[in-house]
Protein backbone atom coordinates (compact mmCIF):
# COMPACT_ATOMS: atom_id res chain seq x y z
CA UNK A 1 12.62 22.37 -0.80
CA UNK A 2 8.93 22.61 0.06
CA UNK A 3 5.90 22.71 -2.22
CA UNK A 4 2.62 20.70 -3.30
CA UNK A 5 2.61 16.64 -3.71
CA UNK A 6 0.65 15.97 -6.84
CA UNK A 7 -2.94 15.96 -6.28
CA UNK A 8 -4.77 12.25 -7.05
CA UNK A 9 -2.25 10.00 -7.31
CA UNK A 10 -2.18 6.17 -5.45
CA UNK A 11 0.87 6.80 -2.15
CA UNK A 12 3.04 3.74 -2.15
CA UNK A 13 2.03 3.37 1.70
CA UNK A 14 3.93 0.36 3.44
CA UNK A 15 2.17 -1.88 5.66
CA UNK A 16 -0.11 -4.31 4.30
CA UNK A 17 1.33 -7.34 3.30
CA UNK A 18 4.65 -8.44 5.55
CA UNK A 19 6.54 -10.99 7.87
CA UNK A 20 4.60 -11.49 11.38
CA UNK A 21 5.64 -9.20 13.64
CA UNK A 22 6.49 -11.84 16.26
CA UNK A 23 9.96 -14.00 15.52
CA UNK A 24 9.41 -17.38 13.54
CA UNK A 25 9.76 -20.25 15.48
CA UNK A 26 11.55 -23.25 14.48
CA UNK A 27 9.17 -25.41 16.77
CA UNK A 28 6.31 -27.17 15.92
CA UNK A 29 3.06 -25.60 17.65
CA UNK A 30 0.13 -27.47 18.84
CA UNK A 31 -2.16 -27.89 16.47
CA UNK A 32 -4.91 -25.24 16.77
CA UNK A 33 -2.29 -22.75 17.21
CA UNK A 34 -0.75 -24.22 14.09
CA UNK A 35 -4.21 -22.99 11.79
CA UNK A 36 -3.77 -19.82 13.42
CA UNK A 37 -0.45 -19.20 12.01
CA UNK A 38 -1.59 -20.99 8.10
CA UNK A 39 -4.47 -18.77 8.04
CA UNK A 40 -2.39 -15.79 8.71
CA UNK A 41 0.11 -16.83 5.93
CA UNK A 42 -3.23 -17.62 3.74
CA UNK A 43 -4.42 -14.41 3.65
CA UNK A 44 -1.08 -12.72 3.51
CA UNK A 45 -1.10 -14.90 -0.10
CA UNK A 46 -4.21 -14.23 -0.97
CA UNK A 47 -3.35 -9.76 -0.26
CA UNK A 48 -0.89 -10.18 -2.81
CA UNK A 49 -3.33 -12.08 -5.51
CA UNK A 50 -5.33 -9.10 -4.38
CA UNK A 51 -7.59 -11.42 -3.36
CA UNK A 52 -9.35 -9.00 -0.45
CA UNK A 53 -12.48 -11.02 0.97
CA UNK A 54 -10.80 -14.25 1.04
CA UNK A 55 -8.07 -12.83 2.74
CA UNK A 56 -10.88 -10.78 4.77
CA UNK A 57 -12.37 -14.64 5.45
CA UNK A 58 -8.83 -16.04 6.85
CA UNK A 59 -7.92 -13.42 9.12
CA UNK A 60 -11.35 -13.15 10.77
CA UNK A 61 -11.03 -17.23 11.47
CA UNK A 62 -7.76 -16.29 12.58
CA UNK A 63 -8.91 -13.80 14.92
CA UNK A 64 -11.59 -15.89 16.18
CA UNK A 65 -9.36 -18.69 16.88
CA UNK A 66 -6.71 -16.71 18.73
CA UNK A 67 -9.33 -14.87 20.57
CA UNK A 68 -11.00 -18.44 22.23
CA UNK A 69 -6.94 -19.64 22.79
CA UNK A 70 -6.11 -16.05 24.39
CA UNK A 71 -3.58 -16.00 22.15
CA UNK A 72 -2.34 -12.82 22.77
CA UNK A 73 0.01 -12.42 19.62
CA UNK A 74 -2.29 -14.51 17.11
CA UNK A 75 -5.21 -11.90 17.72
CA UNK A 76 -2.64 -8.49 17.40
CA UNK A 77 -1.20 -9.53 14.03
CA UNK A 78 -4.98 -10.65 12.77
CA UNK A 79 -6.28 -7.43 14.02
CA UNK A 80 -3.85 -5.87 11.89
CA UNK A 81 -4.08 -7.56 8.81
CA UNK A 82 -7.80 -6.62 9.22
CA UNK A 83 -6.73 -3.11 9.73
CA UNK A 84 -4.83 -3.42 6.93
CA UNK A 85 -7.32 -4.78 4.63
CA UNK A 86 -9.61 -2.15 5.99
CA UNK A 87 -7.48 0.71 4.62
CA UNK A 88 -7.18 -0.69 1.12
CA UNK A 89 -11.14 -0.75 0.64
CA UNK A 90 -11.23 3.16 2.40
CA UNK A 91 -12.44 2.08 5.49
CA UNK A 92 -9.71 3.86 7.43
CA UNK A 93 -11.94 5.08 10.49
CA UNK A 94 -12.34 1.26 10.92
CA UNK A 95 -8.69 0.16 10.72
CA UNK A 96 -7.76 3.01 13.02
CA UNK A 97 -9.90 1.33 15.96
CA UNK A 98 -8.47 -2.02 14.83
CA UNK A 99 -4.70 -0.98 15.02
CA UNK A 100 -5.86 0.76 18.23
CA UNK A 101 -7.15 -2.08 19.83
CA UNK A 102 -3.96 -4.76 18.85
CA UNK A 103 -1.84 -1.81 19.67
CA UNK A 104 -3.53 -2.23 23.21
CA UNK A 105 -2.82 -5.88 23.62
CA UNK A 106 1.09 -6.32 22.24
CA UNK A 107 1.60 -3.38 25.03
CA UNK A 108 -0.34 -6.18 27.23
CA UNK A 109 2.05 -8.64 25.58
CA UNK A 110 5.10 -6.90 26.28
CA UNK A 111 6.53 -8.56 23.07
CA UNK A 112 8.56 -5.45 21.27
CA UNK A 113 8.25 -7.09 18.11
CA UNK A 114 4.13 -6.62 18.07
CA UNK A 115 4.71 -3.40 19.87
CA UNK A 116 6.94 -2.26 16.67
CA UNK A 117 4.24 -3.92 14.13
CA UNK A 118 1.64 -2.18 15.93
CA UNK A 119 2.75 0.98 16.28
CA UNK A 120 3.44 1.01 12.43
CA UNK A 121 0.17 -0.32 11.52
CA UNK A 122 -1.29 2.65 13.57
CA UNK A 123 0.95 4.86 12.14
CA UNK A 124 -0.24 4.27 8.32
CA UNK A 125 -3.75 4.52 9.69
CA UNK A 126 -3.39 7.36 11.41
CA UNK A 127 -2.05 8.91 7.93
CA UNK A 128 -4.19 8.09 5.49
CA UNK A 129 -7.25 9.78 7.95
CA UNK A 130 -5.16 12.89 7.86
CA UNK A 131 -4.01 12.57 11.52
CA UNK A 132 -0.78 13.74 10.73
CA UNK A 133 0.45 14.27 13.92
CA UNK A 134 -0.24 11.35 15.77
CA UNK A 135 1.22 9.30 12.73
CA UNK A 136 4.32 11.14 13.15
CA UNK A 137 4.82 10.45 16.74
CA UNK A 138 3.60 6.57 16.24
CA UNK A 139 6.07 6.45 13.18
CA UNK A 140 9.01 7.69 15.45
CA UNK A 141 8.65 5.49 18.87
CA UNK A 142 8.34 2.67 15.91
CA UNK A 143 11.59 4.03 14.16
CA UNK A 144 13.16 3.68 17.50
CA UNK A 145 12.04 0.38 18.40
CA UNK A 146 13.39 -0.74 15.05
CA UNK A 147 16.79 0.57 15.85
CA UNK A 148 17.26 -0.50 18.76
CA UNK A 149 16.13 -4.05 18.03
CA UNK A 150 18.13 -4.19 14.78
CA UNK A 151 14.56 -4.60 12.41
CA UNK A 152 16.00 -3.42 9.31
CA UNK A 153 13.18 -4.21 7.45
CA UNK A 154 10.53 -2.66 9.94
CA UNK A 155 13.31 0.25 10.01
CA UNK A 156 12.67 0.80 5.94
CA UNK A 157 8.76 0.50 6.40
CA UNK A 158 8.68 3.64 8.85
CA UNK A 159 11.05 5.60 6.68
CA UNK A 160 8.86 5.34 3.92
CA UNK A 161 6.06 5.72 5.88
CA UNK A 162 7.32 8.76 7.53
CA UNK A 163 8.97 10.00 3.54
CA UNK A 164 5.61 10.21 2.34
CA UNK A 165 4.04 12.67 5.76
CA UNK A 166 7.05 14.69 4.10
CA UNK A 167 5.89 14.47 0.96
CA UNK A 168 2.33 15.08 1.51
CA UNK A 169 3.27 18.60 3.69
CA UNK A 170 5.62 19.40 0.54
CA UNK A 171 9.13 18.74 2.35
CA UNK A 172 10.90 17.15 -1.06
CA UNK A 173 14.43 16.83 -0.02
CA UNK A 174 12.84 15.23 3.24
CA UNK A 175 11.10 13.35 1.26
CA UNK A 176 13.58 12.14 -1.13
CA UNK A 177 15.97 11.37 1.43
CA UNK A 178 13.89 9.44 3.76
CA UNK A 179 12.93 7.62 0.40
CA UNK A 180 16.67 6.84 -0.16
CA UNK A 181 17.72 5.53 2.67
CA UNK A 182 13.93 3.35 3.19
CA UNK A 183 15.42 2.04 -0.66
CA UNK A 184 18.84 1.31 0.84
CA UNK A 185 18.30 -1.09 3.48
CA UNK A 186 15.43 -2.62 1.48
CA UNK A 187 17.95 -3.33 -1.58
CA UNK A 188 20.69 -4.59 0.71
CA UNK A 189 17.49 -7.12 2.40
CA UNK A 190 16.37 -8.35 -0.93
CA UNK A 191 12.63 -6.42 -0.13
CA UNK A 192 11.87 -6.01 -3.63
CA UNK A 193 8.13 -5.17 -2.77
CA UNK A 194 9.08 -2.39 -0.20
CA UNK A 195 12.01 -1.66 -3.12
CA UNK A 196 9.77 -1.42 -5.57
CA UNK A 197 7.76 1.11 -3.32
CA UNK A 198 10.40 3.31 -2.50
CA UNK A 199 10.79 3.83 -6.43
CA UNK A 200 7.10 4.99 -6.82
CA UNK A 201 7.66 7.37 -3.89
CA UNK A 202 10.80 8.53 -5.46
CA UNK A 203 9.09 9.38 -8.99
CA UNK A 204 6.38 11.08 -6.87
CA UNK A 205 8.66 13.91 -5.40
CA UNK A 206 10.15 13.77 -8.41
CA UNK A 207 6.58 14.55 -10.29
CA UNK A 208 5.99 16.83 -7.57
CA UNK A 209 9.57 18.92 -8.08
CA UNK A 210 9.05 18.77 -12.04
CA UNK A 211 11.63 16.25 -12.91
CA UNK A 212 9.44 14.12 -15.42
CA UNK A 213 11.75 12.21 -17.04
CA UNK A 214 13.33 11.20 -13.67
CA UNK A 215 9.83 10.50 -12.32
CA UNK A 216 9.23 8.28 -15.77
CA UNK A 217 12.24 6.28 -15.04
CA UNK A 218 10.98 5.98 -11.30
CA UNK A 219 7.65 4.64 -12.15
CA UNK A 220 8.95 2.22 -15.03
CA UNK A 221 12.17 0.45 -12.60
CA UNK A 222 8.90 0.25 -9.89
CA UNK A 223 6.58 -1.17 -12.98
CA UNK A 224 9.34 -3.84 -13.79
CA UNK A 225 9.89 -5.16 -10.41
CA UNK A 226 6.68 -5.46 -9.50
CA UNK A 227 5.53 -7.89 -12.41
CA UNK A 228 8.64 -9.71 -11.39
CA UNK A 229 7.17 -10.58 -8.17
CA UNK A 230 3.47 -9.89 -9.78
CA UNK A 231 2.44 -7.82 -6.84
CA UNK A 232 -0.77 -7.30 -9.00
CA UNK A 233 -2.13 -4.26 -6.71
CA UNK A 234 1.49 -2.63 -7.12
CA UNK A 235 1.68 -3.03 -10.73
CA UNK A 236 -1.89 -1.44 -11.08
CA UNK A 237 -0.37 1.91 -9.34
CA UNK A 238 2.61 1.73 -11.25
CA UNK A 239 0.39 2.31 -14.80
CA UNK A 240 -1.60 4.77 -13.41
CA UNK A 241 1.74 7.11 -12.26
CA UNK A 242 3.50 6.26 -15.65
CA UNK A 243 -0.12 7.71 -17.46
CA UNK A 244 -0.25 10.39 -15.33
CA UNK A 245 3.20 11.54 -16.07
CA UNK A 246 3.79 10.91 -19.04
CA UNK A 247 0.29 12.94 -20.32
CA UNK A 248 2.40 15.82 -18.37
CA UNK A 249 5.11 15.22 -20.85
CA UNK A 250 2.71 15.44 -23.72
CA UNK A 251 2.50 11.99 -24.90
CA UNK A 252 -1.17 11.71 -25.01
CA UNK A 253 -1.18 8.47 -27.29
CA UNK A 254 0.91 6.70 -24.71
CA UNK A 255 -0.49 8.07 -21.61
CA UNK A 256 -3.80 6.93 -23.59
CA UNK A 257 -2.94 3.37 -23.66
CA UNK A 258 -1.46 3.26 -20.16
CA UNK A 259 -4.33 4.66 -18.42
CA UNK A 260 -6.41 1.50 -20.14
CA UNK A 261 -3.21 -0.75 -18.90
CA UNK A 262 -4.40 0.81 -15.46
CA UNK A 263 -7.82 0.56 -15.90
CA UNK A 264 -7.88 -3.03 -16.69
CA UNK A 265 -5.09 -3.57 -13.83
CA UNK A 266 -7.46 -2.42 -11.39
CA UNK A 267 -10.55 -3.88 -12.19
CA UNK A 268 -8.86 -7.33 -12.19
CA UNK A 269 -8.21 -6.90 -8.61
CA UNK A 270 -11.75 -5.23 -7.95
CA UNK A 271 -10.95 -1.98 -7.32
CA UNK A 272 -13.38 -0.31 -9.08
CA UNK A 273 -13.13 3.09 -7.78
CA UNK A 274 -9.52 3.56 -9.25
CA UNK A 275 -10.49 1.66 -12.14
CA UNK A 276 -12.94 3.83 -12.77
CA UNK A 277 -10.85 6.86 -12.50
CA UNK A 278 -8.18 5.38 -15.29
CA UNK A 279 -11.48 4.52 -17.25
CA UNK A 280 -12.64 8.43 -17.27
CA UNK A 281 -9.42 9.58 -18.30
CA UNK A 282 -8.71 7.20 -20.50
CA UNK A 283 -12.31 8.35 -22.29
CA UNK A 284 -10.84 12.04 -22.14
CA UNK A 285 -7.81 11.61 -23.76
CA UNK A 286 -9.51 9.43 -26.22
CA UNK A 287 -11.90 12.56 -27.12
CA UNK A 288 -8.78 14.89 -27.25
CA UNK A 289 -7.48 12.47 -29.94
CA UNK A 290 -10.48 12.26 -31.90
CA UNK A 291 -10.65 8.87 -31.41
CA UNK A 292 -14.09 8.66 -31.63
CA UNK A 293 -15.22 4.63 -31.72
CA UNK A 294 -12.95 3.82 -29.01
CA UNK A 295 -14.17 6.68 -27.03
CA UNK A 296 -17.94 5.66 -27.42
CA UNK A 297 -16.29 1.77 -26.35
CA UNK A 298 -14.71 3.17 -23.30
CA UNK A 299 -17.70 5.14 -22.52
CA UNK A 300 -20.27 1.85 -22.58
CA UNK A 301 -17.56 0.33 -20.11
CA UNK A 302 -17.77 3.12 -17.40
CA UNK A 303 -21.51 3.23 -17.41
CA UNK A 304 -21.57 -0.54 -17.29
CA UNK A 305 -19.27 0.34 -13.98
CA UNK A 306 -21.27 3.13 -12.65
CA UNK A 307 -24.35 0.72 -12.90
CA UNK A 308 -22.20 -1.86 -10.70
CA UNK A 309 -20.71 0.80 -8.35
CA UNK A 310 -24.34 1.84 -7.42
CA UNK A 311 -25.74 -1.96 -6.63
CA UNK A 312 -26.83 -1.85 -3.41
């Protein structure tokens, strides 16, 4: 079936926070290439605290370090991270160049395992610019790779990845399927992150195809498991696709208090641009209620925001 994907909503995207690419090895490394690898696993923490510039901070000393050891596979997977990190504050022209240029050296490197990170890396890029085309053909040399090195997880990551250019071009049963089977390998792993994305992509096409209570239960199974592991980005998604859907289903009371949920969830983590989009619906629905004092409350908040959106 082929239609729209819902306009405005967060794309449970896979690729920021993640195993190295290269295999872990059970020997102990000297000791400068030793900080490389704890400032790698330091900011991979500190992504899912949502904690962006220190993260930012330890993969840039990463980076730097590898770069003066020519350590080949210590500068691709900081590159990426920075990549990474690049997309989630909508600087994707920058992470592009970035996955570019450690896609470049793990081809140096000959090491399939950086060549597979790379490529997916490049891949999510590549989509969220709207290079659709060259993310599909990244996505499937990585899908290969996967398979024929047995990387089940990396295998569930393109899948997604690839489930949502379906999505986006309204292929649903494309979608939904490449959503399934990303969700299969992922629950038979124990990925309950990449799990927990799956779900939110699977209440998407469901959104998308109509099916709002199936979408509901989607977004709340995605909701739970992310507090479990308190992916605190994740969980800030999750509240803004339960709002969103269930003000579809007419709840406005509810979808009320989960677009504050939302709002709050994202300003935690400083990402004020989606926090301030929960905050102005939030104010709307508020109106539409007659809720008058809370509305005038809300309202103070977002131009309080504004004010700090337009700091120089």
């Amino acid at each position: 079936m082929r239609g729209r994907c819902p306009i405005g909503v967060t794309l449970a995207l896979l690729f920021v926070i993640g195993c190295s690419g290269s295999p872990e090895s059970k020997e102990v490394p000297p000791p400068l290439l030793g900080k490389i690898r704890q400032w790698q696993a330091q900011g991979q923490r500190l992504l899912g605290q949502g904690e962006w510039e220190l993260a930012k901070s330890a993969f840039e000393d990463a980076r730097q370090l590898a770069e003066s050891l020519d350590d080949l596979p210590g500068v691709v997977e900081a590159l990426n991270s920075l990549g990474a990190i690049a997309v989630q504050e909508r600087r994707a022209d920058e992470a592009v160049l970035l996955h570019r240029r450690a896609l470049g050296l793990a081809e140096e490197s000959r090491q399939s395992s950086l060549i597979l990170q790379s490529l997916t890396r490049l891949g999510a890029g590549l989509q969220v610019v709207g290079q659709s085309a060259e993310a599909q053909e990244r996505y499937q040399r990585a899908l290969s790779l996967a398979r024929e090195s047995g990387d089940k997880k990396q295998e569930a990551i393109v899948l997604n990845n690839l489930g949502l250019l379906e999505l986006q071009s309204g292929s649903f049963d494309a979608a939904r399927g490449k959503f399934e089977a990303a969700r299969a390998l992922n629950q038979a792993l124990g990925e309950k992150r990449e799990w927990s994305a799956n779900l939110l992509n699977l209440g998407l096409v469901a959104e998308a195809q109509g099916q709002l209570d199936e979408a509901q239960r989607h977004f709340e199974s995605a909701l739970e498991m992310d507090k479990a592991s308190e992916q605190q980005l994740a969980i800030a998604g999750d509240l803004a696709a339960l709002a969103r859907v269930i003000e579809k289903r007419g709840n406005k009371p509810a979808a009320l208090a989960y677009y504050q949920r939302a709002y709050w969830s994202y300003r935690a983590v400083e990402d004020l641009s989606r926090a301030r989009e929960a905050l102005q619906r939030a104010i709307g629905l508020a109106r539409e209620l007659n809720r008058r004092e809370e509305a005038e409350s809300l309202d103070r908040e977002l131009s309080a925001m504004t004010s700090t959106l337009q700091r120089p």
